[in-house]
N, C-alpha and C. Protein backbone atom coordinates (compact mmCIF):
# COMPACT_ATOMS: atom_id res chain seq x y z
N UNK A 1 16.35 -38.20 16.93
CA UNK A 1 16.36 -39.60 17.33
C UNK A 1 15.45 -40.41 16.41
N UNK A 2 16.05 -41.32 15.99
CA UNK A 2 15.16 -42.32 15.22
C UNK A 2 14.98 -43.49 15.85
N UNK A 3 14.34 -43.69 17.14
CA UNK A 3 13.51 -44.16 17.37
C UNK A 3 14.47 -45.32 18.41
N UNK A 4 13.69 -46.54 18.91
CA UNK A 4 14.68 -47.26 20.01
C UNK A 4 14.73 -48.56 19.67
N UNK A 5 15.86 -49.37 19.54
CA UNK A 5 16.08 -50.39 18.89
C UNK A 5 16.37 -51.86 19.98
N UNK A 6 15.47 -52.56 20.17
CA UNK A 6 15.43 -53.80 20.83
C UNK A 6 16.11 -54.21 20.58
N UNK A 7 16.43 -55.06 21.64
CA UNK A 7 17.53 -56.21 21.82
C UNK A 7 19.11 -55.51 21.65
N UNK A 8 19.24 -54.36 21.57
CA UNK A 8 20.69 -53.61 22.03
C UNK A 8 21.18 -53.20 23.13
N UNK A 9 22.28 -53.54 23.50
CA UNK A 9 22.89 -53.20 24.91
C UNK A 9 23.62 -52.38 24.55
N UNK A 10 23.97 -51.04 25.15
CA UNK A 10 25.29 -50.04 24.83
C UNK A 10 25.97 -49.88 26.49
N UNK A 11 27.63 -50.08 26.65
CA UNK A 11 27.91 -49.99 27.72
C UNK A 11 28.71 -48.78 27.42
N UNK A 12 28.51 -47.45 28.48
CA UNK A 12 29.38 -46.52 28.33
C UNK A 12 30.26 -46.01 29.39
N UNK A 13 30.67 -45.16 29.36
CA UNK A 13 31.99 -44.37 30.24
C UNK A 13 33.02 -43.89 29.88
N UNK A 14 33.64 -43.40 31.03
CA UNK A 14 35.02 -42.65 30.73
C UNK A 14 36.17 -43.57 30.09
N UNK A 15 36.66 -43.37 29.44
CA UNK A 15 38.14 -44.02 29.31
C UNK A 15 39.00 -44.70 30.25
N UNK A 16 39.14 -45.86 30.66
CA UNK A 16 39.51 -46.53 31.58
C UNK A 16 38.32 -46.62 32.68
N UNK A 17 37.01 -46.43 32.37
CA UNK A 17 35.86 -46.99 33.23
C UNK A 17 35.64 -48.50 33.23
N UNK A 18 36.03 -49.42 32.36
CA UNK A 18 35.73 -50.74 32.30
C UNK A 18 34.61 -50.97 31.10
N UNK A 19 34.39 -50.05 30.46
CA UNK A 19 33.57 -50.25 29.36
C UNK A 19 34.03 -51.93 28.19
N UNK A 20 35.22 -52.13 28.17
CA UNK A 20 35.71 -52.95 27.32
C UNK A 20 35.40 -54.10 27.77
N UNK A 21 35.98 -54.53 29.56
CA UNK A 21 35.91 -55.58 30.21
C UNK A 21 34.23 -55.69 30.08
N UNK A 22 33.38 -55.27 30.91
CA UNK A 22 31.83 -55.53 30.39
C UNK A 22 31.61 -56.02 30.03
N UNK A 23 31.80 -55.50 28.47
CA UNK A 23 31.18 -55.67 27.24
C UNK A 23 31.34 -57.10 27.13
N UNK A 24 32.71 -57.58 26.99
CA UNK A 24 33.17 -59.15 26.84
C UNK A 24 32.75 -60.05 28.51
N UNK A 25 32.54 -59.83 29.11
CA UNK A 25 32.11 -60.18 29.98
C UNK A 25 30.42 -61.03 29.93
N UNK A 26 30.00 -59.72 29.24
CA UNK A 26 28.48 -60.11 29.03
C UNK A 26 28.16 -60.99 27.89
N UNK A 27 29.01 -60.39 27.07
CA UNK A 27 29.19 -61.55 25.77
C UNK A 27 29.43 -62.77 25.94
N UNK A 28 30.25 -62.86 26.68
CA UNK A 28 30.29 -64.41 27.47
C UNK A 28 29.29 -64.96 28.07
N UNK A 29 28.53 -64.60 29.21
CA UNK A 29 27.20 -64.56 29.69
C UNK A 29 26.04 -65.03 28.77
N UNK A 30 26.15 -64.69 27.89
CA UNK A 30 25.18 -64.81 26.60
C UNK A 30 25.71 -65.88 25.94
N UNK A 31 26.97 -65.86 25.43
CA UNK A 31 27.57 -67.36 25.09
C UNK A 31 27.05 -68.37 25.73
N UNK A 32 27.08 -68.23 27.30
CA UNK A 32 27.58 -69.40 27.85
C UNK A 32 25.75 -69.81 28.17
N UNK A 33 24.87 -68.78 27.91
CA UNK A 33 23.34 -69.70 28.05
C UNK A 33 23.00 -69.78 26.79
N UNK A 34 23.86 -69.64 25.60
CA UNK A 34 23.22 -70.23 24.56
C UNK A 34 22.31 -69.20 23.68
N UNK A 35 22.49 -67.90 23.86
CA UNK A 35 21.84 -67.05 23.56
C UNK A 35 22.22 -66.06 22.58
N UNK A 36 22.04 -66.44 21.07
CA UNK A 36 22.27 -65.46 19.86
C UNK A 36 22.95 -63.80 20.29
N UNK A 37 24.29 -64.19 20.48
CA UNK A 37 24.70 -62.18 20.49
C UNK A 37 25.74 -62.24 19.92
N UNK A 38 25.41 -60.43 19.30
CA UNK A 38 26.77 -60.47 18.63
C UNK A 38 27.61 -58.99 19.44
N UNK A 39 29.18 -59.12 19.92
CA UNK A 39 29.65 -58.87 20.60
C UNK A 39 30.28 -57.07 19.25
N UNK A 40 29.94 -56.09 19.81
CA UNK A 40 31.00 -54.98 18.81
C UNK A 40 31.35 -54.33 19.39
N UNK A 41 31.55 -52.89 18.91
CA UNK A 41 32.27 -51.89 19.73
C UNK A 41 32.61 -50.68 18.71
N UNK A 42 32.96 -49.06 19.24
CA UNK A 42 32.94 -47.94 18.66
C UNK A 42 34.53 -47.24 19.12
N UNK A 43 35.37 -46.94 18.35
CA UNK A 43 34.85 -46.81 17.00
C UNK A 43 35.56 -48.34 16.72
N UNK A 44 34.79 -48.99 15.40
CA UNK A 44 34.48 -50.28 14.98
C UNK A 44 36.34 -50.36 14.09
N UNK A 45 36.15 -51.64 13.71
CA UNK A 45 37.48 -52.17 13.19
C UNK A 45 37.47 -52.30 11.89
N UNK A 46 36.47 -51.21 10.69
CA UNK A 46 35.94 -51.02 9.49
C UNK A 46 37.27 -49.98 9.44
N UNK A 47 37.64 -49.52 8.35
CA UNK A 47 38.43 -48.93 7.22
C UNK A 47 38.32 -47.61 8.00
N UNK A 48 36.72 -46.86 8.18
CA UNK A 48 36.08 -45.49 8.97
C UNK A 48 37.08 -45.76 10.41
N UNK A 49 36.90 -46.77 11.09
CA UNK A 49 36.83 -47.06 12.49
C UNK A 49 38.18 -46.94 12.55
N UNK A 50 39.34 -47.30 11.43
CA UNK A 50 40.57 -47.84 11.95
C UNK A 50 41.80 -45.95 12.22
N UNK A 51 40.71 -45.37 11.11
CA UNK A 51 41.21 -43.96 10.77
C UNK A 51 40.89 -43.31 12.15
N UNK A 52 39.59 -43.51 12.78
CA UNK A 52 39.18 -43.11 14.11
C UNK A 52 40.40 -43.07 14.72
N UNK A 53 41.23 -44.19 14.94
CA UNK A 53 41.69 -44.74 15.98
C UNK A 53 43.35 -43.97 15.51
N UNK A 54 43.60 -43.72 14.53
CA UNK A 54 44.80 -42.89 14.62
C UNK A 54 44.89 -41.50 14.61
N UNK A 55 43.68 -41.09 15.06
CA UNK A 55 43.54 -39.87 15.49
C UNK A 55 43.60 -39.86 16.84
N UNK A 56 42.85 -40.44 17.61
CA UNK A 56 43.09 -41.15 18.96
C UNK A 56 44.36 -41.02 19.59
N UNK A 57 44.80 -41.77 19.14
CA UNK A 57 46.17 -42.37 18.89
C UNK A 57 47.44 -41.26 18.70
N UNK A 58 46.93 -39.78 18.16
CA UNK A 58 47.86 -38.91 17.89
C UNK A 58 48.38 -38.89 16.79
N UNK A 59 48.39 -39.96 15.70
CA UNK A 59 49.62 -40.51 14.83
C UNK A 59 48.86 -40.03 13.73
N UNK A 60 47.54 -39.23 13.30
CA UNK A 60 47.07 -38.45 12.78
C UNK A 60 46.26 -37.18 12.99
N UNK A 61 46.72 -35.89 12.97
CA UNK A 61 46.28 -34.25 13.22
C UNK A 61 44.80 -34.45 12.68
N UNK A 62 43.88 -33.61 13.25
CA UNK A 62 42.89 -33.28 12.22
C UNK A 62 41.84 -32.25 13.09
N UNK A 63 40.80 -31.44 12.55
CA UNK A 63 40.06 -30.53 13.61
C UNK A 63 39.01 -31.38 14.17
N UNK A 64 38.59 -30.90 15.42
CA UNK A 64 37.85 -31.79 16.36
C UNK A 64 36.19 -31.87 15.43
N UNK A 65 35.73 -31.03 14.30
CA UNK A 65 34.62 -31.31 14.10
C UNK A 65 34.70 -32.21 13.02
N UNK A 66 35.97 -32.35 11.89
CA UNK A 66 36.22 -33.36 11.26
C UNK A 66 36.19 -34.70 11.90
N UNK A 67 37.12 -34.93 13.54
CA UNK A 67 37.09 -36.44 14.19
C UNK A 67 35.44 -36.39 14.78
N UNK A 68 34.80 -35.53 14.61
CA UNK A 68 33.14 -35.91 15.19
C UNK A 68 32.50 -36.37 13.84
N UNK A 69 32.85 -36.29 12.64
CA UNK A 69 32.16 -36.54 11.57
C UNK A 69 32.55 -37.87 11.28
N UNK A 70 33.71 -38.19 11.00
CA UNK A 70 34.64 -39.31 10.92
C UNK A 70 34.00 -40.62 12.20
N UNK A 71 33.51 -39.98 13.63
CA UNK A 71 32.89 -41.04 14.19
C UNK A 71 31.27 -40.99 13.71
N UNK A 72 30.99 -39.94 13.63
CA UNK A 72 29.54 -40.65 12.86
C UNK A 72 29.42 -41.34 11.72
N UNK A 73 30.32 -41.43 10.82
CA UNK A 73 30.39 -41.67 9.07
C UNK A 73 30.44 -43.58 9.87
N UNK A 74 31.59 -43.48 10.34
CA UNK A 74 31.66 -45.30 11.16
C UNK A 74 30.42 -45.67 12.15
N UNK A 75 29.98 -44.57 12.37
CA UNK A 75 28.63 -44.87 13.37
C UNK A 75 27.33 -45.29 12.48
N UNK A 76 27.32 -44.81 11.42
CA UNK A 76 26.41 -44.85 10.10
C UNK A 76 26.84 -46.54 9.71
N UNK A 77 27.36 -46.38 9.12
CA UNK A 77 28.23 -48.14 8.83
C UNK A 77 28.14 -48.80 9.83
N UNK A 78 28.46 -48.90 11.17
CA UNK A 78 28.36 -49.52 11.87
C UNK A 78 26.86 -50.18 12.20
N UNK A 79 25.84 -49.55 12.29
CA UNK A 79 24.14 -49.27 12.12
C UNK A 79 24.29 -50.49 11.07
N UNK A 80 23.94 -49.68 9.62
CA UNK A 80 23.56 -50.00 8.78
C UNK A 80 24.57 -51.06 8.00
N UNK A 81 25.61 -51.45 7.67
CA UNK A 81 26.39 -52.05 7.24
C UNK A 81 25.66 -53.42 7.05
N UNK A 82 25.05 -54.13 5.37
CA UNK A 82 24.26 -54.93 4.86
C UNK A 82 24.65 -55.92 5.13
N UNK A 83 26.05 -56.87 5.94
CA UNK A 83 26.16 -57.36 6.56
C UNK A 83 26.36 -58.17 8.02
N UNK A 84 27.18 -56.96 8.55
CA UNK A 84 27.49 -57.20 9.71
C UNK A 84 26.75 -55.93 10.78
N UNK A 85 25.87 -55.23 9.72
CA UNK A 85 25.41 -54.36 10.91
C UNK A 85 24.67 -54.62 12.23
N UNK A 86 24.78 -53.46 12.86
CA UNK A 86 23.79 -54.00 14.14
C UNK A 86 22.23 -54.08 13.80
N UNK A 87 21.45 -53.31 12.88
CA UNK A 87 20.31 -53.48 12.26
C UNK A 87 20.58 -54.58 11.87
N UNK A 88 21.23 -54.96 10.75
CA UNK A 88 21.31 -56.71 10.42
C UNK A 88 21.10 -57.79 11.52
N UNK A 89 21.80 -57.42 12.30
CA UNK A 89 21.96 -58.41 12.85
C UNK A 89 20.81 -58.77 14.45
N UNK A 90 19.94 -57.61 14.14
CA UNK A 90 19.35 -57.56 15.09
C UNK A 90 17.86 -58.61 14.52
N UNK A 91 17.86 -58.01 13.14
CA UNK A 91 16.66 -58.36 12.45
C UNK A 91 17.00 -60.19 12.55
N UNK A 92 18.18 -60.74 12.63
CA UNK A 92 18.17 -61.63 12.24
C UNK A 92 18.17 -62.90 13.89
N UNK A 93 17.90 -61.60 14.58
CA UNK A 93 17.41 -62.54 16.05
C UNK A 93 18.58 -62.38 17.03
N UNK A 94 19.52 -61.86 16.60
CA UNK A 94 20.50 -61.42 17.87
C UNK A 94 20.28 -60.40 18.79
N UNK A 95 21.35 -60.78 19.71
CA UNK A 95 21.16 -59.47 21.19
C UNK A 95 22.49 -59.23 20.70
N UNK A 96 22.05 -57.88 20.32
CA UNK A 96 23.51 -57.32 19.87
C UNK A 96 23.89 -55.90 21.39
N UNK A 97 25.81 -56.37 21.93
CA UNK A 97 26.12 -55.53 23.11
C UNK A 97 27.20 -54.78 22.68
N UNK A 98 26.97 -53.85 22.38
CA UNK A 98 28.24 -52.47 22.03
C UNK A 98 29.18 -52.08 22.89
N UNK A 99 30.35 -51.79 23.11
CA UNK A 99 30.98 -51.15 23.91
C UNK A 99 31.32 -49.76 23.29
N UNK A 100 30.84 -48.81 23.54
CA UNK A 100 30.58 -47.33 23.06
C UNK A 100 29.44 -47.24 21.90
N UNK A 101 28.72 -46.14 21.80
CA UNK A 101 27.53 -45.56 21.00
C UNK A 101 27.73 -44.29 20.61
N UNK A 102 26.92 -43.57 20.31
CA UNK A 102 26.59 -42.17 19.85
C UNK A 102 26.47 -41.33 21.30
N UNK A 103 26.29 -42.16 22.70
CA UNK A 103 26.40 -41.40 23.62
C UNK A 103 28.01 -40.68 24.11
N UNK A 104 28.83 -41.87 23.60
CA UNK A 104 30.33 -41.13 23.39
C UNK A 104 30.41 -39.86 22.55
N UNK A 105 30.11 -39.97 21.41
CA UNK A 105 29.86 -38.49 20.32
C UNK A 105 30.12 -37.80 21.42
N UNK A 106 28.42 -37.54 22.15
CA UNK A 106 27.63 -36.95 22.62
C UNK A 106 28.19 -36.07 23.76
N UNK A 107 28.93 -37.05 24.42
CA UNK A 107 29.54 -36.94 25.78
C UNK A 107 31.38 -36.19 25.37
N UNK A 108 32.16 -36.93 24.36
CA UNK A 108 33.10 -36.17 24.46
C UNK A 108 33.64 -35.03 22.90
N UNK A 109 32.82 -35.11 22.24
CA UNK A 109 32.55 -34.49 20.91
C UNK A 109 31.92 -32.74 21.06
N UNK A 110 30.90 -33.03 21.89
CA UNK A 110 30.27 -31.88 21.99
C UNK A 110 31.32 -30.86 23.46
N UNK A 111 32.65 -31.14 23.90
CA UNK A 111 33.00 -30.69 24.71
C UNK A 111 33.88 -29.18 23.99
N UNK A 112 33.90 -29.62 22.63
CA UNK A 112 34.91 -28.65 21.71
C UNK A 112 34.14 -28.32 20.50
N UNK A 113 33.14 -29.14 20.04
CA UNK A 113 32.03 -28.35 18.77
C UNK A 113 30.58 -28.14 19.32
N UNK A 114 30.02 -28.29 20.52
CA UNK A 114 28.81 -28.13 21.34
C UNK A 114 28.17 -29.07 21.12
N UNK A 115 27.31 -28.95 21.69
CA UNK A 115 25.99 -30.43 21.47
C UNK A 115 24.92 -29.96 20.51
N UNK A 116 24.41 -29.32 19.98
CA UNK A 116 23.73 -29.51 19.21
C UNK A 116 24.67 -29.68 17.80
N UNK A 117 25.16 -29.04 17.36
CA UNK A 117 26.03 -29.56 16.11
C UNK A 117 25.81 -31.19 16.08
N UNK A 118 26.72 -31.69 17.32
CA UNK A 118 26.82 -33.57 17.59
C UNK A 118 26.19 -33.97 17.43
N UNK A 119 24.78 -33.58 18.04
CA UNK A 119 23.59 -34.21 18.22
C UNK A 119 23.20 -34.49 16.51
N UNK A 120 23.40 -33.06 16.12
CA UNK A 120 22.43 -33.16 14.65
C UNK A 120 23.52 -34.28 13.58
N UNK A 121 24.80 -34.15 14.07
CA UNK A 121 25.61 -35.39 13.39
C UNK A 121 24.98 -36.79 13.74
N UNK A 122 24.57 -37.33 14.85
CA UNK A 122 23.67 -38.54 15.32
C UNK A 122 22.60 -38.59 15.67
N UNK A 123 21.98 -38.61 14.33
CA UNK A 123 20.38 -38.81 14.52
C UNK A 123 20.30 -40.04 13.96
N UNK A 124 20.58 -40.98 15.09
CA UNK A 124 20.85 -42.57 15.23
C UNK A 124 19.84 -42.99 16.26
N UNK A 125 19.22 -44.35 16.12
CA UNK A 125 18.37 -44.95 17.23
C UNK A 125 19.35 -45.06 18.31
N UNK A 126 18.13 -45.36 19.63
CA UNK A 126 18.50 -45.27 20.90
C UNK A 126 18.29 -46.80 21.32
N UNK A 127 19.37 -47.28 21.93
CA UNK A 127 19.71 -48.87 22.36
C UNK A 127 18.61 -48.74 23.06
N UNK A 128 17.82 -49.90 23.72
CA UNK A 128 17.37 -50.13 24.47
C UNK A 128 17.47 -50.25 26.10
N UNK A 129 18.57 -50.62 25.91
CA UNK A 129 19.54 -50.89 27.02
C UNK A 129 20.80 -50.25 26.92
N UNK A 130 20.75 -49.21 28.53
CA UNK A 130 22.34 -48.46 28.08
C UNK A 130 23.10 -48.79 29.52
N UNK A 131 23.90 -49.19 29.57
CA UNK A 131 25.02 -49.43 31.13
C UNK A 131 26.06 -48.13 30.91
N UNK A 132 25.46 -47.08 32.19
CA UNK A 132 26.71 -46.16 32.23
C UNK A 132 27.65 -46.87 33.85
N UNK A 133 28.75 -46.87 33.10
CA UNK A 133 29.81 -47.29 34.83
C UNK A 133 30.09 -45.92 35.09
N UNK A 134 30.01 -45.08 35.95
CA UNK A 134 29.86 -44.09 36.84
C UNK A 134 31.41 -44.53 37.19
N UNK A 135 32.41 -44.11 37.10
CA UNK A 135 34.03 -43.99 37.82
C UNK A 135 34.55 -42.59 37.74
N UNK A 136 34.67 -41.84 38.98
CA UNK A 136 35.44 -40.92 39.14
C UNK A 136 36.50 -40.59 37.98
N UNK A 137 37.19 -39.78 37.55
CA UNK A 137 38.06 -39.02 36.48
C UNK A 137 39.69 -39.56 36.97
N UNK A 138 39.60 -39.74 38.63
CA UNK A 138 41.24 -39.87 38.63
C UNK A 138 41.45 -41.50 38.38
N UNK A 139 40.23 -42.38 39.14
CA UNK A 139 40.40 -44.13 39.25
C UNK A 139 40.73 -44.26 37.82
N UNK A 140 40.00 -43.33 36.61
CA UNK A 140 40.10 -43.62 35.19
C UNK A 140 41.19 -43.52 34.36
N UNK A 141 42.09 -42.40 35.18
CA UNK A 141 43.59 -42.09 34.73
C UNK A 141 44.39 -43.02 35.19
N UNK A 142 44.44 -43.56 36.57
CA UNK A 142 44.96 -44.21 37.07
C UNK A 142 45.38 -45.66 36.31
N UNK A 143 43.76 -46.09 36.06
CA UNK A 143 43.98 -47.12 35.28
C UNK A 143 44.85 -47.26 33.89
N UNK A 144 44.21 -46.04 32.98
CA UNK A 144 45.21 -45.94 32.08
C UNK A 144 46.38 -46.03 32.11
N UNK A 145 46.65 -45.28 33.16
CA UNK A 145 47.97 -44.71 33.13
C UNK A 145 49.08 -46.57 33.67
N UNK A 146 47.88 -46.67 34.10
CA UNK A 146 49.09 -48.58 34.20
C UNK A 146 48.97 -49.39 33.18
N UNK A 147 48.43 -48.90 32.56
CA UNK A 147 48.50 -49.74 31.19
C UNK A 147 49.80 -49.93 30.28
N UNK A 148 50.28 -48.54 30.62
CA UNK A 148 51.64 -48.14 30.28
C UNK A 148 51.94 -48.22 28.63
N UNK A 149 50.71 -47.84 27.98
CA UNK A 149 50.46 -47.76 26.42
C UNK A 149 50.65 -46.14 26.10
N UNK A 150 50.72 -45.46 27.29
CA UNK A 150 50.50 -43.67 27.08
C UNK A 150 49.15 -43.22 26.99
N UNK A 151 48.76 -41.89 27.12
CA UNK A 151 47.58 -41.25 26.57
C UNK A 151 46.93 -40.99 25.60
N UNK A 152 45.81 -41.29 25.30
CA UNK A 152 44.87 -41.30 23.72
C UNK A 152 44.95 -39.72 23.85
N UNK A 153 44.04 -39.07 23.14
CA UNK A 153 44.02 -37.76 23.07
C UNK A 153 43.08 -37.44 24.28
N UNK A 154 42.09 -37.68 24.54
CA UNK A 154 40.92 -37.18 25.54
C UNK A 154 41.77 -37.17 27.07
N UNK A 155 42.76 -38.20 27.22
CA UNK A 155 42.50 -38.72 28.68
C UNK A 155 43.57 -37.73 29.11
N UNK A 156 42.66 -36.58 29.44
CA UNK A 156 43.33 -35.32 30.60
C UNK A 156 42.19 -35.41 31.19
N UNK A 157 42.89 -34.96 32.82
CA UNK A 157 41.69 -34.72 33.81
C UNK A 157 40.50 -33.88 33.49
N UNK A 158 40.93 -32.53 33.00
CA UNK A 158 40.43 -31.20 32.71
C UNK A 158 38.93 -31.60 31.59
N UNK A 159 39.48 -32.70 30.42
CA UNK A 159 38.65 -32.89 29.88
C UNK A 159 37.94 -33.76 29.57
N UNK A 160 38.08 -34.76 30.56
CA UNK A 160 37.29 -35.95 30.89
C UNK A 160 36.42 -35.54 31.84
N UNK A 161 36.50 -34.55 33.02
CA UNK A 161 35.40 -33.82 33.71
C UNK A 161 34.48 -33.66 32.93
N UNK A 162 34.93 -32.64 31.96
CA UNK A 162 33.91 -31.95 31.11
C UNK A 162 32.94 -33.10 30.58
N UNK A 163 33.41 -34.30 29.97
CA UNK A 163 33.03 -35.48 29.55
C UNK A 163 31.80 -35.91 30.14
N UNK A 164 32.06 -36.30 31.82
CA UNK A 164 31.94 -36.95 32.88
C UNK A 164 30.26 -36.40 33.16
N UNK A 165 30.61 -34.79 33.20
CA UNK A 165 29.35 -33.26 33.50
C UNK A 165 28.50 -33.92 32.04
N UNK A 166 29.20 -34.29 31.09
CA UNK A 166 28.45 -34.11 29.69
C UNK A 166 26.83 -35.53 29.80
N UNK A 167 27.54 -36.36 30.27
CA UNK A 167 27.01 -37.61 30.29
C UNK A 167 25.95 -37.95 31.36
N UNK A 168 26.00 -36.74 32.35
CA UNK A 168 25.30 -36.65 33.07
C UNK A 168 24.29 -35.56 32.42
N UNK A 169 24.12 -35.06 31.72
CA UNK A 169 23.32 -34.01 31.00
C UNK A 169 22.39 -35.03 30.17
N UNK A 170 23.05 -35.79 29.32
CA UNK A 170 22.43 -36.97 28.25
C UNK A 170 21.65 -37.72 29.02
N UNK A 171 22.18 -38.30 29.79
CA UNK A 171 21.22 -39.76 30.79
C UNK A 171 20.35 -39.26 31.52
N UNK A 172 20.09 -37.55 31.73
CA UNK A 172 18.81 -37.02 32.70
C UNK A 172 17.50 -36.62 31.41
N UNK A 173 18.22 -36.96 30.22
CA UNK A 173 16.85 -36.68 29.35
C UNK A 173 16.41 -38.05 28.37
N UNK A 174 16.36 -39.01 28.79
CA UNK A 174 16.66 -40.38 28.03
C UNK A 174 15.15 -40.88 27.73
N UNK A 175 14.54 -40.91 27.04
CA UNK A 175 12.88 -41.73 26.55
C UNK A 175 12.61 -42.69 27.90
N UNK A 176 11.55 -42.78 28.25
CA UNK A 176 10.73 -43.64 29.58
C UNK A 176 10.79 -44.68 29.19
N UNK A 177 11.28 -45.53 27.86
CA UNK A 177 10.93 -46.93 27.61
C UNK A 177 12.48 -47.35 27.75
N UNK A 178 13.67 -46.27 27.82
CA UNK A 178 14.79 -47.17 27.84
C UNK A 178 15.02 -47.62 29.57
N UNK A 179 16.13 -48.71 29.45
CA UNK A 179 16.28 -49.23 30.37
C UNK A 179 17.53 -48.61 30.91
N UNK A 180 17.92 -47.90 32.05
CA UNK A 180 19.44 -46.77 32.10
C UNK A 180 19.97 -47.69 33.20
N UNK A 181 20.99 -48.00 33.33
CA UNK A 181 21.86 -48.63 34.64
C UNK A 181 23.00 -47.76 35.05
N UNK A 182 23.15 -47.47 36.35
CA UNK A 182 24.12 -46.72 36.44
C UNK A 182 25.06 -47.25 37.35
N UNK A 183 26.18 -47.62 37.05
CA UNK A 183 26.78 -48.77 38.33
C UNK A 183 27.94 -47.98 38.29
N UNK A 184 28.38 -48.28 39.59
CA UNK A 184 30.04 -47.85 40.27
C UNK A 184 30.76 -48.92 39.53
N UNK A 185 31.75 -47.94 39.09
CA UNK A 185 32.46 -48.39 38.13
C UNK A 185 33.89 -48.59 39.17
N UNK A 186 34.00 -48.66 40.12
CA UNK A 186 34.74 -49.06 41.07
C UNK A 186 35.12 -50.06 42.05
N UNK A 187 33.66 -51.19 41.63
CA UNK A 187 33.15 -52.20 42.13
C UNK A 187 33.80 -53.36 41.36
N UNK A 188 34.10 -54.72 41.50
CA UNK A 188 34.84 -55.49 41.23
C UNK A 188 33.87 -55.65 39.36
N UNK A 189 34.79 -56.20 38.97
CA UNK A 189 34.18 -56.49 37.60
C UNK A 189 33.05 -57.13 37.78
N UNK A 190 33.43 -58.59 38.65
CA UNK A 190 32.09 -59.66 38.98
C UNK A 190 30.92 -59.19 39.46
N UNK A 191 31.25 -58.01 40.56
CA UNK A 191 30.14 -57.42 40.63
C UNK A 191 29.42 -56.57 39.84
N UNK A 192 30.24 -55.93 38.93
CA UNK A 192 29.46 -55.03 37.99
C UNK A 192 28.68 -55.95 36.69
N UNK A 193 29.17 -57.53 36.39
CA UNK A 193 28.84 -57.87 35.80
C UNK A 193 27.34 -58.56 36.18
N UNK A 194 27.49 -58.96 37.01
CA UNK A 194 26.16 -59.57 37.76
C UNK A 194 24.90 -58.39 37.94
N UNK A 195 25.92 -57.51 38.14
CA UNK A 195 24.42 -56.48 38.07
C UNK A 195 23.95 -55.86 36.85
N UNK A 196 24.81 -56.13 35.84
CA UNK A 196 23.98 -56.33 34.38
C UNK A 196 23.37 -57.66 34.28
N UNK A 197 23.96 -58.46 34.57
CA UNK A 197 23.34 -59.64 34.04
C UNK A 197 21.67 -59.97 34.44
N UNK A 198 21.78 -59.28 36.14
CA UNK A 198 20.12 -59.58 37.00
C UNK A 198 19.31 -58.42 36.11
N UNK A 199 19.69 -57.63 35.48
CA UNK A 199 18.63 -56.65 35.09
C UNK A 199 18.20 -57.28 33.45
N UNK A 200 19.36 -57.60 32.74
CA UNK A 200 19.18 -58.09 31.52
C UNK A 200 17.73 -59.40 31.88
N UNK A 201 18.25 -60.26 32.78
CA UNK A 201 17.32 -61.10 32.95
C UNK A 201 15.98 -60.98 33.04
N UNK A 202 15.85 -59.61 34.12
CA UNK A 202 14.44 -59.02 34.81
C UNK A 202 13.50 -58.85 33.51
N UNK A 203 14.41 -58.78 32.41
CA UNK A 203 13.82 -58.11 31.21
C UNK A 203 13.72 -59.31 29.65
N UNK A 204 14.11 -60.41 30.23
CA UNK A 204 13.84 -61.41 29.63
C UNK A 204 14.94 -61.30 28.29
N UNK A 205 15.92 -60.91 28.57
CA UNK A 205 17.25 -61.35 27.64
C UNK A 205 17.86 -62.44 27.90
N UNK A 206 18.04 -62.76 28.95
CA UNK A 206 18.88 -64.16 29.30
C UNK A 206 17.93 -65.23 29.84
């Protein structure tokens, strides 16, 4: 770990937890008091990020420790990237809010190459602020599954458990200075959003 990076929000979860809605949710929130943020997300919409996503997607084969490298290589860029990175952009006075981190790696990477391998692939700073939405494995299929876009590669029951067990392993060993939220991810959006928003506040972001 290299160390914990202020003014970052990371929202995580299962696949169809509401991680996406959040994210833009809060971004708005921050819009709407006037408050420097910049809104991203993993894997990112960079050249690295787009290759991510057709693996995802099925529409490209490859071995599971190659797609764990491939998300750190965009996780690296994503960081550091001399323009639009989240280091950039942090230095330059923003509240920067992610929708996925290195706790994804972490959580569904290490289910098929282990966790230490992953781990030693992301030796990336730790957000300050992390929102896990806690949603059961089936509400998460469910949702997908009405989306009526089909299945990414992960979203089987069998191995979104594993996921689910994984993430609960990560968030019981987390540094005393981060801030961890753990909300039912089953609860109306408005409510899940408000209960980021009162804690962000408690802490003098908004």
């Amino acid at each position: 770990m290299q160390g914990i990076l202020d003014r970052f929000i990371v929202i995580e979860g299962l696949d169809g937890a509401g991680t996406t809605t959040q994210m833009k949710a809060v971004a708005e929130a921050f819009d709407e008091a006037q408050v420097h943020c910049h809104a991203t997300f993993e894997p990112t919409s960079s050249a690295l990020g787009t290759l991510v996503r057709t693996v995802l997607r099925k529409e490209v084969v490859t071995t599971p420790l190659a797609l764990a490298m491939l998300f750190a290589a965009d996780r690296e860029d994503h960081l550091h990237h001399p323009i639009n990175g989240i280091v950039r952009k942090i230095s330059e006075g923003a509240v920067v809010i992610s929708d996925r981190y290195l706790f994804s790696s972490l959580a569904y990477q290490s289910v098929e190459c282990g966790f230490e391998r992953i781990s030693a692939l992301n030796d990336f700073p730790i957000p300050r602020f992390i929102v896990y939405l806690d949603t059961p494995v089936e509400d998460c299929l469910a949702r997908i599954d009405s989306r009526d876009q089909g299945r990414e590669l992960f979203e089987k029951q069998e191995f979104l458990s594993q996921v689910r067990d994984n993430y609960e392993l990560i968030f019981a060993d987390l540094p005393e200075s981060v801030v961890f939220m753990r909300l039912d991810g089953r609860k109306t959006k408005q409510e899940i959003t408000s209960a980021i928003l009162a804690t962000l506040k408690s802490h003098s972001l908004l």
